[in-house]
Protein backbone atom coordinates (compact mmCIF):
# COMPACT_ATOMS: atom_id res chain seq x y z
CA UNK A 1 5.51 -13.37 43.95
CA UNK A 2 4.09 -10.91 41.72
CA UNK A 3 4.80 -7.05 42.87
CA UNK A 4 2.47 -3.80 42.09
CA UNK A 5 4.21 -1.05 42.29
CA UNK A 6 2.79 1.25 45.03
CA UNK A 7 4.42 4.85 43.45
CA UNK A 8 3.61 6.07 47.34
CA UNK A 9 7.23 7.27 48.95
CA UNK A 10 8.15 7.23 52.50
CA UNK A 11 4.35 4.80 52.96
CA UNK A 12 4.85 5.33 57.08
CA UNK A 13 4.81 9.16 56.96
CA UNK A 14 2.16 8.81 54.49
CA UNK A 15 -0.08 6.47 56.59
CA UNK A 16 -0.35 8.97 59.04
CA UNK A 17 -1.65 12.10 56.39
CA UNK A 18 -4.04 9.94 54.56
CA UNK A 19 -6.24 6.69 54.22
CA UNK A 20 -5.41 4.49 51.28
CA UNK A 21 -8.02 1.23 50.69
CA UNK A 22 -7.88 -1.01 47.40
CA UNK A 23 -11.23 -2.55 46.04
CA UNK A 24 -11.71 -5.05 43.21
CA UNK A 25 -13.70 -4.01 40.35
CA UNK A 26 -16.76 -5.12 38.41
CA UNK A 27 -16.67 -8.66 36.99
CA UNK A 28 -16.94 -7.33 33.88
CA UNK A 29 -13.67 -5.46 34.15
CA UNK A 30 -11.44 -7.43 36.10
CA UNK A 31 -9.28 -7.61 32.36
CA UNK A 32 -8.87 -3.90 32.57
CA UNK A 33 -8.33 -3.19 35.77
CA UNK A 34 -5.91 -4.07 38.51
CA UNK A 35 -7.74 -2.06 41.12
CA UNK A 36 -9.66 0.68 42.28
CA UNK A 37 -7.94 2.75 45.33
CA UNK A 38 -9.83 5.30 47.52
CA UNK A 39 -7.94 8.34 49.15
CA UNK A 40 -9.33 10.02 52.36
CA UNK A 41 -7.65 13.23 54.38
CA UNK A 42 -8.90 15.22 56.67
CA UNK A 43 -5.95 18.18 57.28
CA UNK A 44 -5.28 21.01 58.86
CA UNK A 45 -2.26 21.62 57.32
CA UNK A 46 -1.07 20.72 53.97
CA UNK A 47 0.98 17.62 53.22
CA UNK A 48 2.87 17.13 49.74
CA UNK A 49 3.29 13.57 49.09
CA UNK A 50 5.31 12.38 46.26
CA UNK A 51 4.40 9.81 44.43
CA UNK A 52 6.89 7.65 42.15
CA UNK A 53 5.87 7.56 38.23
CA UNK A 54 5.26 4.20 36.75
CA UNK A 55 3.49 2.08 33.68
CA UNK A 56 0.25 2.47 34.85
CA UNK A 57 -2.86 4.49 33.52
CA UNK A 58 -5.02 6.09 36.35
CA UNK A 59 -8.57 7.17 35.77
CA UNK A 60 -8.77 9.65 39.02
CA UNK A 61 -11.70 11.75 40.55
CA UNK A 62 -10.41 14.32 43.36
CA UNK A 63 -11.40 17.69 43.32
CA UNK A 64 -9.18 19.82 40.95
CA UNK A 65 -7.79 16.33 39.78
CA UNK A 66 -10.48 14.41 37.58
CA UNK A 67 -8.26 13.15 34.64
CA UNK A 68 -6.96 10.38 32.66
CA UNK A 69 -3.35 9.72 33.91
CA UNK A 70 -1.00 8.61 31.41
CA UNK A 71 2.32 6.09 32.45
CA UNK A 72 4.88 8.69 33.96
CA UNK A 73 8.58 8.86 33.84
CA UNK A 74 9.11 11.55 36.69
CA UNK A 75 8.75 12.00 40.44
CA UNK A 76 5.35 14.42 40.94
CA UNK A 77 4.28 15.86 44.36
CA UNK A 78 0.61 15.96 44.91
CA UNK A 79 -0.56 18.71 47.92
CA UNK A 80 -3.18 17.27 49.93
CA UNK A 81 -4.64 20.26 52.37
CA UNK A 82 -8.46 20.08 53.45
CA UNK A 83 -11.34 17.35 54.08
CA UNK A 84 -11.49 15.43 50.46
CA UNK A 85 -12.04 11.95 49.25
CA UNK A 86 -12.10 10.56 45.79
CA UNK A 87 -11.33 7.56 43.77
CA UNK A 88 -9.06 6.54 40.90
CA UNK A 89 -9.08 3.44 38.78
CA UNK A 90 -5.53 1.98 38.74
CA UNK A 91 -5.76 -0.01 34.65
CA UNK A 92 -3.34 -2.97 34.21
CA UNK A 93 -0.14 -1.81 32.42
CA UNK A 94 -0.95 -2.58 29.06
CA UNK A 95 -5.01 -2.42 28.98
CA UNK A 96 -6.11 0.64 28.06
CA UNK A 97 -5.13 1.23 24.34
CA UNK A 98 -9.09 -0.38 23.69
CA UNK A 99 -10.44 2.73 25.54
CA UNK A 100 -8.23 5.08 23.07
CA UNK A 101 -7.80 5.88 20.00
CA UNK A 102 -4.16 6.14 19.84
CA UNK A 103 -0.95 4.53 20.64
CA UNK A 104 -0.48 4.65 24.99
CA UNK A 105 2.80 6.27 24.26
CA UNK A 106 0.88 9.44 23.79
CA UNK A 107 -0.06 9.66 27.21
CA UNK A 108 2.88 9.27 28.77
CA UNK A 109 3.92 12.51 31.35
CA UNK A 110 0.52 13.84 30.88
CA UNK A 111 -3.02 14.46 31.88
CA UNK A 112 -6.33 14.57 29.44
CA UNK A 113 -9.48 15.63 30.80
CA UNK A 114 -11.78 12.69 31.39
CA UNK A 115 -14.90 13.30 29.07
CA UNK A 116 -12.52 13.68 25.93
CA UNK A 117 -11.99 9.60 26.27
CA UNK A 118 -15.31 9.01 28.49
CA UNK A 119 -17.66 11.72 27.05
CA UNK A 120 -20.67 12.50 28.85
CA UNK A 121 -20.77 9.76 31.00
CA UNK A 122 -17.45 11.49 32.89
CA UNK A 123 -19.74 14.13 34.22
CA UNK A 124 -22.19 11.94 36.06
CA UNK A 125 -19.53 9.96 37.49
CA UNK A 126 -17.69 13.17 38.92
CA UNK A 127 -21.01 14.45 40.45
CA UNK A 128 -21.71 11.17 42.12
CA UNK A 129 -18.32 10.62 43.28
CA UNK A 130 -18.14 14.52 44.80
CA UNK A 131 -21.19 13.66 46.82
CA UNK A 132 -20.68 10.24 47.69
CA UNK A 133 -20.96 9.45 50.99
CA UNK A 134 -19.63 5.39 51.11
CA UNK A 135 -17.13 3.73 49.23
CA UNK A 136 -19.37 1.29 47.06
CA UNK A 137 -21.17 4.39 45.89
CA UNK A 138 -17.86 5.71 44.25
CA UNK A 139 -16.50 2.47 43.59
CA UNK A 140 -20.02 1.74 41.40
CA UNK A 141 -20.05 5.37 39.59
CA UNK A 142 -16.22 4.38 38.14
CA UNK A 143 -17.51 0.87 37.33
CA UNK A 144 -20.08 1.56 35.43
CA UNK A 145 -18.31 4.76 33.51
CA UNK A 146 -16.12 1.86 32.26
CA UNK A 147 -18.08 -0.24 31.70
CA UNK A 148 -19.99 1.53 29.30
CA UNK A 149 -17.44 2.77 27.71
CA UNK A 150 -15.10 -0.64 27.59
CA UNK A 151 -14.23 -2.30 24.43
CA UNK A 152 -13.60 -6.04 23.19
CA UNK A 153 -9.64 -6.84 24.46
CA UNK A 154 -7.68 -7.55 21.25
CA UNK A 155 -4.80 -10.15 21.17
CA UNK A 156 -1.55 -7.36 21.16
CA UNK A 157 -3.95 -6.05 24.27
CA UNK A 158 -2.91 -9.31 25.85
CA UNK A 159 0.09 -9.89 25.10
CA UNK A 160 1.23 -6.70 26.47
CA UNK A 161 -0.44 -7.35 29.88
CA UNK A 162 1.05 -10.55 29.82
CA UNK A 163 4.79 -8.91 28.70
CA UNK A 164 3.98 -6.23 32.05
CA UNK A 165 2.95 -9.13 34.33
CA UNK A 166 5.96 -11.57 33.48
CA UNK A 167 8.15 -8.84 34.67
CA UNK A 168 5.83 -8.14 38.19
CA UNK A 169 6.13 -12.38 38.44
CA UNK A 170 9.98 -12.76 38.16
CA UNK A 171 12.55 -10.05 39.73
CA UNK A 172 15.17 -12.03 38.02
CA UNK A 173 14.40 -10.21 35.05
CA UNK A 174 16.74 -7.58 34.63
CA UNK A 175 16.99 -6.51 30.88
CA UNK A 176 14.84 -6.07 28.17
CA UNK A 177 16.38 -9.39 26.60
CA UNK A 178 15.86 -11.27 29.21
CA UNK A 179 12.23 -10.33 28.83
CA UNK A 180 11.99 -10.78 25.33
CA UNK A 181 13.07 -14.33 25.78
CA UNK A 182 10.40 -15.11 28.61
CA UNK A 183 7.85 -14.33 26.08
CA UNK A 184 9.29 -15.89 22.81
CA UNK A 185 9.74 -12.50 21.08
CA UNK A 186 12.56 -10.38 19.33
CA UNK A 187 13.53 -6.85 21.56
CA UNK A 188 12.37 -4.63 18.98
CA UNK A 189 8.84 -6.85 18.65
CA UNK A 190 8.54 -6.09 22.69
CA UNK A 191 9.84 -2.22 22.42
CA UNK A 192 6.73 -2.05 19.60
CA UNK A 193 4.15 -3.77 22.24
CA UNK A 194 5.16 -1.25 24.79
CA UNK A 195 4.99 1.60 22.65
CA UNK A 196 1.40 1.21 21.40
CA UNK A 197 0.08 -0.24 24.47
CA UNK A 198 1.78 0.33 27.92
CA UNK A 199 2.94 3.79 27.14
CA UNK A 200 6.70 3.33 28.64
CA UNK A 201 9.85 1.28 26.90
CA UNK A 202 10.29 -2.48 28.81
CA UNK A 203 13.21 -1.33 30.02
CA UNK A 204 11.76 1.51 32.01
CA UNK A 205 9.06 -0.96 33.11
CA UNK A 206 11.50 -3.08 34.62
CA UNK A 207 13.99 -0.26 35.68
CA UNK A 208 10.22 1.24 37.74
CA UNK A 209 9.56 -2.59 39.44
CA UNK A 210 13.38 -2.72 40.63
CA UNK A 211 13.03 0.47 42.19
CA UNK A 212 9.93 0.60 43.96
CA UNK A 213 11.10 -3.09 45.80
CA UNK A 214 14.30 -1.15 46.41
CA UNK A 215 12.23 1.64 48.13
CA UNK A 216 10.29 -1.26 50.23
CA UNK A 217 13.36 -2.47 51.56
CA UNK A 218 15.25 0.32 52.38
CA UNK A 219 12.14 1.41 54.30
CA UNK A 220 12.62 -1.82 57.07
CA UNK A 221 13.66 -1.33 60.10
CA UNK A 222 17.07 -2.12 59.15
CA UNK A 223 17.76 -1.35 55.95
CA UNK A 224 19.71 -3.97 53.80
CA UNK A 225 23.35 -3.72 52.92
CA UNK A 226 23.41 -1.32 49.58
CA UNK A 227 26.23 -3.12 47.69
CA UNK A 228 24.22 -6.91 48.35
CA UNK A 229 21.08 -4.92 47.07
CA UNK A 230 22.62 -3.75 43.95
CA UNK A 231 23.60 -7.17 43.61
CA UNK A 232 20.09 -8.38 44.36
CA UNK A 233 18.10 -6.52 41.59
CA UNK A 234 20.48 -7.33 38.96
CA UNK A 235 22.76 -4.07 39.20
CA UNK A 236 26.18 -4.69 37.76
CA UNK A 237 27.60 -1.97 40.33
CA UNK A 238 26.28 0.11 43.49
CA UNK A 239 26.81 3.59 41.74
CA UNK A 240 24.76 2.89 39.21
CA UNK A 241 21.74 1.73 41.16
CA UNK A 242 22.75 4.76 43.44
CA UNK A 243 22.32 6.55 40.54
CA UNK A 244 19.08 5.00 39.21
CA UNK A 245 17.01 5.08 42.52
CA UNK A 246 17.92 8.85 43.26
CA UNK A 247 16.85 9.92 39.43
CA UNK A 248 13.64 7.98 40.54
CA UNK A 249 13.11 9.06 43.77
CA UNK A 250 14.87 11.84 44.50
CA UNK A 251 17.01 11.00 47.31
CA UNK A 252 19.87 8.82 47.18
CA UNK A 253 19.34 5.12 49.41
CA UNK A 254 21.00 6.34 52.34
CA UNK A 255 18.39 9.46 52.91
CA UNK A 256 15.68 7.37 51.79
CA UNK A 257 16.37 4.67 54.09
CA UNK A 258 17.22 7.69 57.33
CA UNK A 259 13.93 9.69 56.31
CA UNK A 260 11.91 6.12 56.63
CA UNK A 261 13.54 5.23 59.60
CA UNK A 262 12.82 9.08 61.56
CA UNK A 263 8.67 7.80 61.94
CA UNK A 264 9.40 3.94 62.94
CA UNK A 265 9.28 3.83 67.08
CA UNK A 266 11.90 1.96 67.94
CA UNK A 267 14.07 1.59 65.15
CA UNK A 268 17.26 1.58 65.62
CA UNK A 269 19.15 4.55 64.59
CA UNK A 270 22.91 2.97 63.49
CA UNK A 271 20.90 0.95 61.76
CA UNK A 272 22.92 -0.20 58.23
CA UNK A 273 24.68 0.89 56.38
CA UNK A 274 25.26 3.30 54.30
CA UNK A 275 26.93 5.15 51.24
């Protein structure tokens, strides 16, 4: 089963702040782009929601936030306060080095304003999308910026998307060898591919997949048995994927998996286990 990372922590909690819907693109970009996602609030009060970095590029339009969204390493809170909706463009790991003229690595854990990769186009997309009243409206203002702006996908382009999505496809891989094998390359070809075109190293691409299904589970209404889900996504001990998901997320398992569990009616509360 192939897994997109989500990035959204504690989803219940966040369900209730804030409407999340996923729309295909354009034809023409289905190459580029995994998915578009459109964000609605409507609050009183503010809400920070934190969001867990990953190998993504994001091409976002929210008031005070229209930028291109490099692949991030650390947990960011976004404050959502107000009546707002917007749109952002979720690229496939691996697909956006044709829109820029530089290695994706020099995005990573940063912003850059959308015009300096879009030009002028940017600035008619962000007007329609401010006043857009529906969905398709917004969802055809970011097709069309990229669409204008896309270029022809070169072979290293696809073999990096295919290096991101044979890690998605199989949670038995585990280590960057592993991966390098799947695809009939040498580790230091693959660390190259990821460099110039995803923006992360493989191995953070693979630690980021482990760790958002880690998050998913720990969210059920009974959490799984910590040591079996070490085991489970290829951790050679439960400290160190202790140690891994709270550099990630911010809270070690056991809070994660409490915190989740404080929205869900009727779950139970000695509900397993914990460390």
């Amino acid at each position: 089963m192939r897994r997109i990372p989500s990035g959204i922590l504690n989803e219940r909690t966040a369900r209730t702040k804030f409407t999340l819907t996923r729309h295909p693109p354009a034809p023409e970009l289905r190459e580029f782009v995994e998915h578009h996602w459109v964000l609605r609030w409507n609050l009183a009060e503010s809400h920070d929601q934190q969001v867990v970095g990953e190998s993504s590029v994001h091409l976002t339009f929210f008031p005070g936030a229209c930028g291109v969204y490099g692949p991030a390493h650390q947990l960011f809170t976004h404050r959502l306060s107000g009546r707002v909706h917007g749109i952002g463009a979720r690229i496939r790991p691996g697909c956006f080095r044709p829109f820029l003229d530089a290695p994706v690595r020099t995005l990573a854990d940063r912003s850059v304003d959308v015009a300096a990769i879009f030009g002028p186009g940017a600035a008619i997309a962000e007007k329609t999308i401010r006043n857009a009243r529906t969905d398709e409206e917004m969802i055809t203002a970011i097709d069309n910026l990229l669409i204008a702006c896309r270029r022809p996908i070169t072979r290293a382009t696809r073999a990096a998307a295919e290096a991101v999505e044979t890690i998605a496809a199989d949670p038995g891989i585990t280590r960057v060898a592993e991966l390098a094998a799947a695809l009939g390359l040498s580790v230091r070809a693959v660390q190259r591919l990821f460099a110039e075109h995803v923006g992360t190293t493989p191995k953070w691409a693979i630690r980021i997949y482990r760790l958002n299904e880690a998050a998913r589970l720990l969210a059920a209404p009974i959490p799984p048995d910590y040591a079996d889900l070490a085991t489970r996504l290829g951790y050679s001990d439960q400290p160190h994927f202790i140690r891994d998901f709270r550099a990630v997320t911010g809270a070690p398992p056991a809070e994660y998996a409490r915190c989740a569990r404080r929205l869900m009616p009727g779950a139970p509360d000695g509900a397993k286990p914990g460390n």
